[in-house]
Each structure stands twice: as C-alpha cells, then as structure tokens.
PDB file of N, CA and C in Angstrom:
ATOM      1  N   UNK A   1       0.848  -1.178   0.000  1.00  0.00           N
ATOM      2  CA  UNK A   1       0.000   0.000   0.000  1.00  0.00           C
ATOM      3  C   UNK A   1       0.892   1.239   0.000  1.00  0.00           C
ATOM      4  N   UNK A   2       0.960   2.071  -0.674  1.00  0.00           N
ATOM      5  CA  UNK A   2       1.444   3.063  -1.261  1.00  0.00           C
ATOM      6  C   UNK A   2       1.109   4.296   0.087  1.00  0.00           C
ATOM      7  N   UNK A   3       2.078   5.717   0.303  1.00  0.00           N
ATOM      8  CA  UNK A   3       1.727   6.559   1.134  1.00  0.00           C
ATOM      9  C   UNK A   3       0.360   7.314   0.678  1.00  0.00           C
ATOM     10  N   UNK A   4       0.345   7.376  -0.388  1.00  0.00           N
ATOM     11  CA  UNK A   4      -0.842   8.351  -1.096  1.00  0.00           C
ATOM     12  C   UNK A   4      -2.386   7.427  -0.511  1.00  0.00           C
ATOM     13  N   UNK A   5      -2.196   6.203  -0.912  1.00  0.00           N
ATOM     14  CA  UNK A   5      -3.564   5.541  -0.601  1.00  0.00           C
ATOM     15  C   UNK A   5      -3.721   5.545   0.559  1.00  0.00           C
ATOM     16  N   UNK A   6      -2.989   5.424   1.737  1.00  0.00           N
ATOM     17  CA  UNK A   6      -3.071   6.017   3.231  1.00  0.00           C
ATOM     18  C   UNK A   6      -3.601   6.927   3.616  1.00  0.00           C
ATOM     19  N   UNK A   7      -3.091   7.818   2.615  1.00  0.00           N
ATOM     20  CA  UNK A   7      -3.697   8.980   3.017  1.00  0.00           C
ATOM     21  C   UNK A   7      -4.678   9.266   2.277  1.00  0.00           C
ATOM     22  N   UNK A   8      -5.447   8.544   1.213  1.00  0.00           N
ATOM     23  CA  UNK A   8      -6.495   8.584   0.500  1.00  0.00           C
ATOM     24  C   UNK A   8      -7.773   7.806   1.799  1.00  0.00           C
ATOM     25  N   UNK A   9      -7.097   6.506   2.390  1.00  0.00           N
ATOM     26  CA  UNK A   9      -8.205   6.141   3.458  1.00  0.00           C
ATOM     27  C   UNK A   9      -8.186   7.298   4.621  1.00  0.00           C
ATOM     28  N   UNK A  10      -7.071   7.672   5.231  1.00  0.00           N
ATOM     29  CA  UNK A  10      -7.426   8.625   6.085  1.00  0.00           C
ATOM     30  C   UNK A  10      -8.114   9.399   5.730  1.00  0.00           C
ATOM     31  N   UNK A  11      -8.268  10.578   4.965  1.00  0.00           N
ATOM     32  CA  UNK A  11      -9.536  11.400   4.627  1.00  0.00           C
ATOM     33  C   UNK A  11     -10.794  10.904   4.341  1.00  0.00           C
ATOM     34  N   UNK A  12     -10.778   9.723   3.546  1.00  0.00           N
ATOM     35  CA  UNK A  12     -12.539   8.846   3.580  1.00  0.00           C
ATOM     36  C   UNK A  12     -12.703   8.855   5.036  1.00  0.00           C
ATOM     37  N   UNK A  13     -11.903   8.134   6.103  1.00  0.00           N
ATOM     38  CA  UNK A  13     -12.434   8.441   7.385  1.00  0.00           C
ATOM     39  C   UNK A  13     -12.653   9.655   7.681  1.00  0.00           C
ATOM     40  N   UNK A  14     -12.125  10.093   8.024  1.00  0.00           N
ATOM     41  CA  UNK A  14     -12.769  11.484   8.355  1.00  0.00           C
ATOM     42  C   UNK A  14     -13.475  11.869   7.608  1.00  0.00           C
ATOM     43  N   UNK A  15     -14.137  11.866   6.260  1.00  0.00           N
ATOM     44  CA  UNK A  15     -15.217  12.034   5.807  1.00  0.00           C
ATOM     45  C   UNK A  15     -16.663  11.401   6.215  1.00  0.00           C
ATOM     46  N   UNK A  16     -16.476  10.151   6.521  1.00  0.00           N
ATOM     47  CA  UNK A  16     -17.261   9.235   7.051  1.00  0.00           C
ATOM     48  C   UNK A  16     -17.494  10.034   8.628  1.00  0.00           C
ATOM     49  N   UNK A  17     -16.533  10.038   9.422  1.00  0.00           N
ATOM     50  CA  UNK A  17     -16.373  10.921  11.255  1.00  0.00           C
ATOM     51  C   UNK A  17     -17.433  12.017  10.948  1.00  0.00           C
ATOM     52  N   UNK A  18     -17.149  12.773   9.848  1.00  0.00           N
ATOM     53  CA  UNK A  18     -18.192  13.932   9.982  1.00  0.00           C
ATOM     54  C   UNK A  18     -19.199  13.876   9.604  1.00  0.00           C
ATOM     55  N   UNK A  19     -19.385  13.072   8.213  1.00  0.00           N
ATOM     56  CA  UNK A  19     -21.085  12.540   7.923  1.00  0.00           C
ATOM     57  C   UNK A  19     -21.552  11.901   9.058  1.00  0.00           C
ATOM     58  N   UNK A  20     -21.154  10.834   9.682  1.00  0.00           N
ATOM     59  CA  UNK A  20     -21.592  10.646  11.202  1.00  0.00           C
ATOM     60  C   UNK A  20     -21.896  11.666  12.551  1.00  0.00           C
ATOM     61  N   UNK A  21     -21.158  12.601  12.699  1.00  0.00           N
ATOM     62  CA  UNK A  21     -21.083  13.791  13.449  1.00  0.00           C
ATOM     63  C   UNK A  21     -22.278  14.510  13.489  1.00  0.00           C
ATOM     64  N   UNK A  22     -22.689  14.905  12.142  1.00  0.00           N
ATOM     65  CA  UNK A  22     -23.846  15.499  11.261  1.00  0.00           C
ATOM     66  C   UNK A  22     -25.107  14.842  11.012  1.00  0.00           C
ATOM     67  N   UNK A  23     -24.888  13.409  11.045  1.00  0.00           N
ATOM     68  CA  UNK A  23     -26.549  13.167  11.804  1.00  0.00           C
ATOM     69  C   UNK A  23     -26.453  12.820  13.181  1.00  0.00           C
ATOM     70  N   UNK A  24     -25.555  12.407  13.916  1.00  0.00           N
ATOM     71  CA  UNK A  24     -25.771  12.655  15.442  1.00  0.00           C
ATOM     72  C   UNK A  24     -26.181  14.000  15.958  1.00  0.00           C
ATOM     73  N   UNK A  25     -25.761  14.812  15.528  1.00  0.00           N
ATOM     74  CA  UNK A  25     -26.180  16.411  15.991  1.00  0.00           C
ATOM     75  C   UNK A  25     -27.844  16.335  16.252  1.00  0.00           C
ATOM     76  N   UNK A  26     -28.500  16.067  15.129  1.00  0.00           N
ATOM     77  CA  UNK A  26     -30.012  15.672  14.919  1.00  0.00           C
ATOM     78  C   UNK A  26     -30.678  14.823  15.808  1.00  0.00           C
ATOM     79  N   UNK A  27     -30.002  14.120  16.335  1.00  0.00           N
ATOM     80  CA  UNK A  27     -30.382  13.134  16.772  1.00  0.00           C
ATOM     81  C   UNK A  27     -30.706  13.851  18.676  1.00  0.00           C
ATOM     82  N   UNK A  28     -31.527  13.434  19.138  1.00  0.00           N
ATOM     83  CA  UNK A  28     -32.414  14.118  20.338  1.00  0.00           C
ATOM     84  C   UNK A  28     -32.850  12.748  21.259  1.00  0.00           C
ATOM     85  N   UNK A  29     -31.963  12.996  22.760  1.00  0.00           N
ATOM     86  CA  UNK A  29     -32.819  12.025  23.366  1.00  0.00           C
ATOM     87  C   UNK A  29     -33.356  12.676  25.155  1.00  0.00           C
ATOM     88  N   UNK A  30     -33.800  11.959  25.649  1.00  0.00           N
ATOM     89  CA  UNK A  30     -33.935  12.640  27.060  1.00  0.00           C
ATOM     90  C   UNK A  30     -34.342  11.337  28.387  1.00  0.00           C
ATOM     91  N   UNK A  31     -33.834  11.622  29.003  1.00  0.00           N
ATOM     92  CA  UNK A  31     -33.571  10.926  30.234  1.00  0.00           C
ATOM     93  C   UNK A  31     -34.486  11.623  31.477  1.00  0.00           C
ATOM     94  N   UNK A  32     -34.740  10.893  32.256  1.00  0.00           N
ATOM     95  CA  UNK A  32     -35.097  11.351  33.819  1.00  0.00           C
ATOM     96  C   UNK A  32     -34.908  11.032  34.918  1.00  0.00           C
ATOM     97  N   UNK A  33     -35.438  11.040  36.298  1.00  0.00           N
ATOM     98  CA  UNK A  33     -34.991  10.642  37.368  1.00  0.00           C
ATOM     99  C   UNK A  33     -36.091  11.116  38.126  1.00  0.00           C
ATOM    100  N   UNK A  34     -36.217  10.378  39.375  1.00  0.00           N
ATOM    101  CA  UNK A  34     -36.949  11.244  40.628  1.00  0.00           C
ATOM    102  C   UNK A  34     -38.566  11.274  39.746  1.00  0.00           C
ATOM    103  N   UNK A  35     -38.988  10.239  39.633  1.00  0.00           N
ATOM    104  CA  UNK A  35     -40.136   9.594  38.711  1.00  0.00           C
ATOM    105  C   UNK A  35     -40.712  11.413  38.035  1.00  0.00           C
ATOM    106  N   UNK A  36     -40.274  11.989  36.860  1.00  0.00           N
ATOM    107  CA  UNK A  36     -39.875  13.281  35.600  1.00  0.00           C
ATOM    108  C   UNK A  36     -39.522  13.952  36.566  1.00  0.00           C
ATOM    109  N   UNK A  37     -39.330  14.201  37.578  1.00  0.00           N
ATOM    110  CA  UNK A  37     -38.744  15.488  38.543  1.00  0.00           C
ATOM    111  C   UNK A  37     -37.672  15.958  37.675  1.00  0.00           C
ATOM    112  N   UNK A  38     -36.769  15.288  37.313  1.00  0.00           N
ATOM    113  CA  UNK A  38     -35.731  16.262  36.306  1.00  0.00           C
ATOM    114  C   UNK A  38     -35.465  15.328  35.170  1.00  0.00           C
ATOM    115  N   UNK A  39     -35.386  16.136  34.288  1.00  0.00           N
ATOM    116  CA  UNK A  39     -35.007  15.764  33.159  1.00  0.00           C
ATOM    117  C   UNK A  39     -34.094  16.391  32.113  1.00  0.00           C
ATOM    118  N   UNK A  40     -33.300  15.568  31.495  1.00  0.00           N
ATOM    119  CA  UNK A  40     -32.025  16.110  30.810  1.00  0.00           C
ATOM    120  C   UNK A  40     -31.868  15.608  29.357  1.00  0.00           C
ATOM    121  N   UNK A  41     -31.978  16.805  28.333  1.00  0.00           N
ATOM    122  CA  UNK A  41     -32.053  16.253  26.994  1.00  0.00           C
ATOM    123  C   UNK A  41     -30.600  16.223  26.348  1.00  0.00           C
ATOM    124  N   UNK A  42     -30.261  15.159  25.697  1.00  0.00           N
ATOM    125  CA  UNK A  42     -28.999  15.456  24.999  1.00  0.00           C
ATOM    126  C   UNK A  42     -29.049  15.086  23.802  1.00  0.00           C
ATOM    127  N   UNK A  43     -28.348  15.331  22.674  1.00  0.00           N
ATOM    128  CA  UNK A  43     -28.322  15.646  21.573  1.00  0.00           C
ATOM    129  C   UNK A  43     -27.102  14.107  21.090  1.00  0.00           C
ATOM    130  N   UNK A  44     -26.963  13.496  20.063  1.00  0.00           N
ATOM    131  CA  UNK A  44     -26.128  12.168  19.781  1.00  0.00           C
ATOM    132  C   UNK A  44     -24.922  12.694  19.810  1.00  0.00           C
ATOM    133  N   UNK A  45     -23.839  13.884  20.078  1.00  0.00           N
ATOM    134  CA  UNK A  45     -22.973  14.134  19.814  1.00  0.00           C
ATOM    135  C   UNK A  45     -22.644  14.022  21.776  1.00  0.00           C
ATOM    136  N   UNK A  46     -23.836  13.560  22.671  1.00  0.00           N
ATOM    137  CA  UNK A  46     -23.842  13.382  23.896  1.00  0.00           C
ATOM    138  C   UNK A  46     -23.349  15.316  24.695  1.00  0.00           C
ATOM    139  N   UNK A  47     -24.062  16.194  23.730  1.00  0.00           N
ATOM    140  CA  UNK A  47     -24.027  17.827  24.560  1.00  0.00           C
ATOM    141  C   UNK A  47     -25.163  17.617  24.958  1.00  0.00           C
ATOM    142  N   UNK A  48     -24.874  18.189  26.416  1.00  0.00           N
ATOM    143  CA  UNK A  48     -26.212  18.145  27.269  1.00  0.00           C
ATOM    144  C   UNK A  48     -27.412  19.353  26.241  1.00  0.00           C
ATOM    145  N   UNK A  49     -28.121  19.527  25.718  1.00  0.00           N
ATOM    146  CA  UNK A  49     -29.008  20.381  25.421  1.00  0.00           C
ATOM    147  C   UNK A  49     -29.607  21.008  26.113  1.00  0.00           C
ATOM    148  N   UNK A  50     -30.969  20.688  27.732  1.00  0.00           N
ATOM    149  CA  UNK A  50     -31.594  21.278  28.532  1.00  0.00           C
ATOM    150  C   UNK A  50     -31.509  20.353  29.671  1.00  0.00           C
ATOM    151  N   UNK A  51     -31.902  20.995  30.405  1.00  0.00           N
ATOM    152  CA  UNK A  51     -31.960  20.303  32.218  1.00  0.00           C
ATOM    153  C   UNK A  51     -33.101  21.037  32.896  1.00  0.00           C
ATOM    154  N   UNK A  52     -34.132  19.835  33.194  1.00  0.00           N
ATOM    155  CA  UNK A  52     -35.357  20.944  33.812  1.00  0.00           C
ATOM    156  C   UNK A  52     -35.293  20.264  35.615  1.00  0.00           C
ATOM    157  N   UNK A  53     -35.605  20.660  36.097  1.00  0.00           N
ATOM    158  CA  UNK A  53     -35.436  20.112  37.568  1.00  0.00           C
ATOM    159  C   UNK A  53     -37.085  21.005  38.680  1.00  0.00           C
ATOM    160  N   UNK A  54     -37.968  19.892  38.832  1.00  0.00           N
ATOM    161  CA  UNK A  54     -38.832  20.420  39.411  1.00  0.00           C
ATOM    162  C   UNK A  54     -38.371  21.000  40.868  1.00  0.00           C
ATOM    163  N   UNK A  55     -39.129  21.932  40.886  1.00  0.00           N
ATOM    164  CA  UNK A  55     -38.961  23.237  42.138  1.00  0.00           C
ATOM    165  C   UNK A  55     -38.723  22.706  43.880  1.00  0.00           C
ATOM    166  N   UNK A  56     -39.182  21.139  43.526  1.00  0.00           N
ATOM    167  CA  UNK A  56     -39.527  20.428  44.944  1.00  0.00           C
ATOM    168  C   UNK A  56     -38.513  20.016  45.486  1.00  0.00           C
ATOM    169  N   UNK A  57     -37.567  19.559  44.119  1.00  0.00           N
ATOM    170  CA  UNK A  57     -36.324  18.972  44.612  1.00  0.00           C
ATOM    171  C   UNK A  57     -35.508  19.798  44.775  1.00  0.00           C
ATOM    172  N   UNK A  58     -35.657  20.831  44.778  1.00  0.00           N
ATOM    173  CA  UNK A  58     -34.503  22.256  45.275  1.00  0.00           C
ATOM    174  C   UNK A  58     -34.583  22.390  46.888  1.00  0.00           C
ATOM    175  N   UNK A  59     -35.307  21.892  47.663  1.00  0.00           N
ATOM    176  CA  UNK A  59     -35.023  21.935  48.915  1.00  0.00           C
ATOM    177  C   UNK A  59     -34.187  20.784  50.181  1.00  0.00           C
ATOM    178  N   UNK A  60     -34.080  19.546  48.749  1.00  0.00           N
ATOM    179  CA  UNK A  60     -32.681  18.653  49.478  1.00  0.00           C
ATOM    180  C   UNK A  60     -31.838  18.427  48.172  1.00  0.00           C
ATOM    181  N   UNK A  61     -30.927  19.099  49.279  1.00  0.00           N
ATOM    182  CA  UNK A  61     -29.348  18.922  48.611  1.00  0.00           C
ATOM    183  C   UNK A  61     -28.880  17.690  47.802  1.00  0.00           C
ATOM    184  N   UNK A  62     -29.286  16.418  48.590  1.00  0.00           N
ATOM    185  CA  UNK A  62     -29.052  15.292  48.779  1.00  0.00           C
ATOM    186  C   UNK A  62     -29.768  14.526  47.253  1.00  0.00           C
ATOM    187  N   UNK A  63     -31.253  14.628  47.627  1.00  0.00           N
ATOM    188  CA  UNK A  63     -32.097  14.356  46.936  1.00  0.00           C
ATOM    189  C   UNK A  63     -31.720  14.971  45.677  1.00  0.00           C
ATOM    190  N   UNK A  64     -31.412  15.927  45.318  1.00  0.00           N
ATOM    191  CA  UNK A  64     -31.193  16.911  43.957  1.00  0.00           C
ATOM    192  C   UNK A  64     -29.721  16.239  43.250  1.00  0.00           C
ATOM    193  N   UNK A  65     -29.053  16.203  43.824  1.00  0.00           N
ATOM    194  CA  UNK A  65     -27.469  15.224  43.161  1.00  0.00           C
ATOM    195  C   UNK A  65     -27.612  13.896  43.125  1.00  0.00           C
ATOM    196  N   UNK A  66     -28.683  13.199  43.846  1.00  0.00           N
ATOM    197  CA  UNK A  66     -28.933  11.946  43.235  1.00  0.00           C
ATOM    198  C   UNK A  66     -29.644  11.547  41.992  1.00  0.00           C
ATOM    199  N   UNK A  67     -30.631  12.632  42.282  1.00  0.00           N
ATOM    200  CA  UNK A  67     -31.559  12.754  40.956  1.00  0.00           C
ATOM    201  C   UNK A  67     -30.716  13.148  39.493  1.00  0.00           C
ATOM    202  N   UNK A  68     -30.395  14.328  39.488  1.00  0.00           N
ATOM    203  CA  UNK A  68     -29.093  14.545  38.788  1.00  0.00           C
ATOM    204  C   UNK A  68     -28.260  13.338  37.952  1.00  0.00           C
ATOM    205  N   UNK A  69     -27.417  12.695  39.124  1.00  0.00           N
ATOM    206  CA  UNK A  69     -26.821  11.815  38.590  1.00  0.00           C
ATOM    207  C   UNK A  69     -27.313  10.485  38.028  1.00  0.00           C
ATOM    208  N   UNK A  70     -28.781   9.971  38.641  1.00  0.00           N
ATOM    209  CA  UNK A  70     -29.069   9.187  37.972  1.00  0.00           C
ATOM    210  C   UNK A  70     -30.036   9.452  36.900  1.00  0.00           C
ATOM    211  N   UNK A  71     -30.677  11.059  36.031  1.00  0.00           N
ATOM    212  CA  UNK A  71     -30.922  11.213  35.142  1.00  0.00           C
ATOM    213  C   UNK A  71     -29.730  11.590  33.970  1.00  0.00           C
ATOM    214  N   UNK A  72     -28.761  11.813  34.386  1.00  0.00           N
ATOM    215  CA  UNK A  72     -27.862  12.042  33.536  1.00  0.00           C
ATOM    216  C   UNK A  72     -27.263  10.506  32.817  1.00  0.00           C
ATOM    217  N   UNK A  73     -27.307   9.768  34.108  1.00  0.00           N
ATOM    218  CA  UNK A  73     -26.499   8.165  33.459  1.00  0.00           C
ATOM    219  C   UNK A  73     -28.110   7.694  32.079  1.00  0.00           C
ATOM    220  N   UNK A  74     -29.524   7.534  32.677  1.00  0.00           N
ATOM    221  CA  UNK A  74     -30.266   7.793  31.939  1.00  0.00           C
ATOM    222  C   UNK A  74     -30.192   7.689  30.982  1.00  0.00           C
ATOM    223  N   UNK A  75     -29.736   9.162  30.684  1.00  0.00           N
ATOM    224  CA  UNK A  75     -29.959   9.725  29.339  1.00  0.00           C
ATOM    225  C   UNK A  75     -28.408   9.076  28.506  1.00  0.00           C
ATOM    226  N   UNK A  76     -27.647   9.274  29.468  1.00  0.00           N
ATOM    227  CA  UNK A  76     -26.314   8.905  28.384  1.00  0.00           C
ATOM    228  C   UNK A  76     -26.794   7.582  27.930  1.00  0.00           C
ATOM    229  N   UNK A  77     -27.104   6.669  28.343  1.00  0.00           N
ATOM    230  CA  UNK A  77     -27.462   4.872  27.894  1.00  0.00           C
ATOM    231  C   UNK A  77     -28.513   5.625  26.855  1.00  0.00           C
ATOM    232  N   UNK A  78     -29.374   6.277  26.868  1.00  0.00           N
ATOM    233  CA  UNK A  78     -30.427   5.892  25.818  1.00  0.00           C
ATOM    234  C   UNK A  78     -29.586   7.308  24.417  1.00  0.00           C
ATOM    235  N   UNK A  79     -28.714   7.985  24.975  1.00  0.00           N
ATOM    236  CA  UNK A  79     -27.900   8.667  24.243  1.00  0.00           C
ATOM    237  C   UNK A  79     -26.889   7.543  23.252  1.00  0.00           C
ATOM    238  N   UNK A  80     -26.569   6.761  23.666  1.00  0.00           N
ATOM    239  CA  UNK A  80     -25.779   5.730  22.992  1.00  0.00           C
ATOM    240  C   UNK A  80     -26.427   4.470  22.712  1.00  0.00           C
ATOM    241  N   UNK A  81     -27.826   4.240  22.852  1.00  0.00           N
ATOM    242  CA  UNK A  81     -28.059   3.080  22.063  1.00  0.00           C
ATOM    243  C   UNK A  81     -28.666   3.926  20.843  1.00  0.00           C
ATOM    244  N   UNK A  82     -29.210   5.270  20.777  1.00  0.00           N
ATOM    245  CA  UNK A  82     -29.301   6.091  19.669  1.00  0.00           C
ATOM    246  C   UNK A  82     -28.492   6.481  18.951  1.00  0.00           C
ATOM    247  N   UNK A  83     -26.689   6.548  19.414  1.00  0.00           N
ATOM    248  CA  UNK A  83     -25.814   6.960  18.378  1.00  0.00           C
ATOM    249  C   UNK A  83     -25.733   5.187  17.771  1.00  0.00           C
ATOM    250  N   UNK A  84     -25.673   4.153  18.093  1.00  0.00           N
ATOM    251  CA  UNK A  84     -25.360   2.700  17.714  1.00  0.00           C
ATOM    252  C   UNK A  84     -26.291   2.719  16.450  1.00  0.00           C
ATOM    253  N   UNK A  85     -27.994   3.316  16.616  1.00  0.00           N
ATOM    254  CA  UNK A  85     -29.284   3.003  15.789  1.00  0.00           C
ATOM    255  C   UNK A  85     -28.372   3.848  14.264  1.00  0.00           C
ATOM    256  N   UNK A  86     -28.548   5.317  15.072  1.00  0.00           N
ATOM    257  CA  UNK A  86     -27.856   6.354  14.068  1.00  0.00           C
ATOM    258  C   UNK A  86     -26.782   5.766  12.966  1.00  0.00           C
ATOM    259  N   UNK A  87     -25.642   5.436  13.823  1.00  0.00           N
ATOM    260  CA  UNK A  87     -24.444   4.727  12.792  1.00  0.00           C
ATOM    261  C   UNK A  87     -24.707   3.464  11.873  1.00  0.00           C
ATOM    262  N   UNK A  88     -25.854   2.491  12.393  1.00  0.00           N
ATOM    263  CA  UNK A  88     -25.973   1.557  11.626  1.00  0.00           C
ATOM    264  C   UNK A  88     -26.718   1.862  10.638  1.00  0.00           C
ATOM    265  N   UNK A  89     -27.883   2.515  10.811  1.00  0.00           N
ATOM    266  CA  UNK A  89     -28.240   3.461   9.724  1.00  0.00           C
ATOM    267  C   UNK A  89     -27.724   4.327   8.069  1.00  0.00           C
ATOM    268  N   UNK A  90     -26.094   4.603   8.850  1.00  0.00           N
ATOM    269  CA  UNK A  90     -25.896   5.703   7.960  1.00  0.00           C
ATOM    270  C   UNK A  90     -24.505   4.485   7.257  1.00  0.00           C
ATOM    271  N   UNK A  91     -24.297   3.486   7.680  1.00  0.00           N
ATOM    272  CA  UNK A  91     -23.627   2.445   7.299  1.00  0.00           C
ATOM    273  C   UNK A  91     -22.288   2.777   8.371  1.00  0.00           C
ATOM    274  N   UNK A  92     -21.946   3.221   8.841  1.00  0.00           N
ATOM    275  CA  UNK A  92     -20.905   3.570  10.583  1.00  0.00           C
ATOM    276  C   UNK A  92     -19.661   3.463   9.764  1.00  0.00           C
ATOM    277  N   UNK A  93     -18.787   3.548  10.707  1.00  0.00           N
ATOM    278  CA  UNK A  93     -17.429   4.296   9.924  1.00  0.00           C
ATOM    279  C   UNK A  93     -16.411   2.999   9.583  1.00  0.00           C
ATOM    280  N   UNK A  94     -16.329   2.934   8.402  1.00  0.00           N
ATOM    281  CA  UNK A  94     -15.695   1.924   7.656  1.00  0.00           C
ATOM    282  C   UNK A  94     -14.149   1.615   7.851  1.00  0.00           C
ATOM    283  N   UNK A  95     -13.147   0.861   9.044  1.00  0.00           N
ATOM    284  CA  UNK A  95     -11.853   1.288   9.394  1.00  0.00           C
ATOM    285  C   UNK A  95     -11.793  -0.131   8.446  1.00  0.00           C
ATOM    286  N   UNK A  96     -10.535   0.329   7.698  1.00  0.00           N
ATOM    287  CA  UNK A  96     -10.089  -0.917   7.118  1.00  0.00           C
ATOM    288  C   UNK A  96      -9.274  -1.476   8.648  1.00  0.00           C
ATOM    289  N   UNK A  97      -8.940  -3.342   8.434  1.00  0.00           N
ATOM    290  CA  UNK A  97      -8.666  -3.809   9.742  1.00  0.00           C
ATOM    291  C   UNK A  97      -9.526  -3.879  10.299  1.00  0.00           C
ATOM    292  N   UNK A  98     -10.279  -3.238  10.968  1.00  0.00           N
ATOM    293  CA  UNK A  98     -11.292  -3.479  12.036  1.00  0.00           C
ATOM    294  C   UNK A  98     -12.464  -4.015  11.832  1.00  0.00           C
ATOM    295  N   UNK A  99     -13.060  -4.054  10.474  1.00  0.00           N
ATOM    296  CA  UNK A  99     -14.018  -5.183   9.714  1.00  0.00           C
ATOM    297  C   UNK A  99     -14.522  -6.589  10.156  1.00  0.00           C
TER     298      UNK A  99
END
C-alpha cells in the first residue's frame, strides 16, 4: 500500500467521522430521574441540550445530586443506544482492519 492511498483512506475516514457527526447532531434524546422530577435532553454528539429540575427537589441537597446523577447516566445509555441506531443506519465508519 502506497503513502498516497493512506492517506487517500485517512480522509474517507474522516469524511465518514463527519457525515456521522452530522446526523448525530439531529439526533435528540432525554432521560429522567426522581419519577420526571428532572429531566435532561442530549443531543447524539452526547451535549447536554436542557436540564429541567422540578422546584420540589430544590429543597434537598441530597435528593437533587442523586436525581441529577441518575438522570444524567439515563440519558447517556439511551444517548448511545441512539448513536449505535444512528451509525448503523448511515452504514458507521468503515476502518479498514477493524471489519
């Protein structure tokens, strides 16, 4: 394999990284905790988008960082079985070797 074709697959990847990138962006999921007390939307590129947190749970400390943390784990799992749907979809990123 020649340097040029190396570097002919490296740029298909990264062409592929960003056509992937570019429908994850689109892609929208949301998580909760504290049966909807808060909820946290994130986007397939896994950026948090919004965080709503009902008014009730602002008076324990305790209660509010648990909720938190277990709407955030949440959302990341249903954030990544949506980037898995997404990539198989768009045919996912083709590494020669790793086939």
């Amino acid at each position: 394999m020649t340097m040029f074709s190396k570097l002919k697959q490296i740029k298909d990847l990264r062409d592929q990284a960003k056509t992937i990138q570019n429908v994850l962006k689109d892609v929208t999921v949301e998580g909760s905790a504290a049966w909807g007390k808060i909820s946290i939307s994130m986007n397939g590129n896994q950026e948090v988008t919004s965080v709503k947190i009902d008014p009730e749970l602002l008076s324990d400390k305790a209660k509010l960082e648990g909720a938190v943390k277990d709407a955030y784990n949440d959302t990341i799992k249903k954030a990544q079985r949506a980037m898995a749907d997404a990539m198989k979809k768009s045919g996912g990123l083709n590494i020669p070797g790793l086939n």
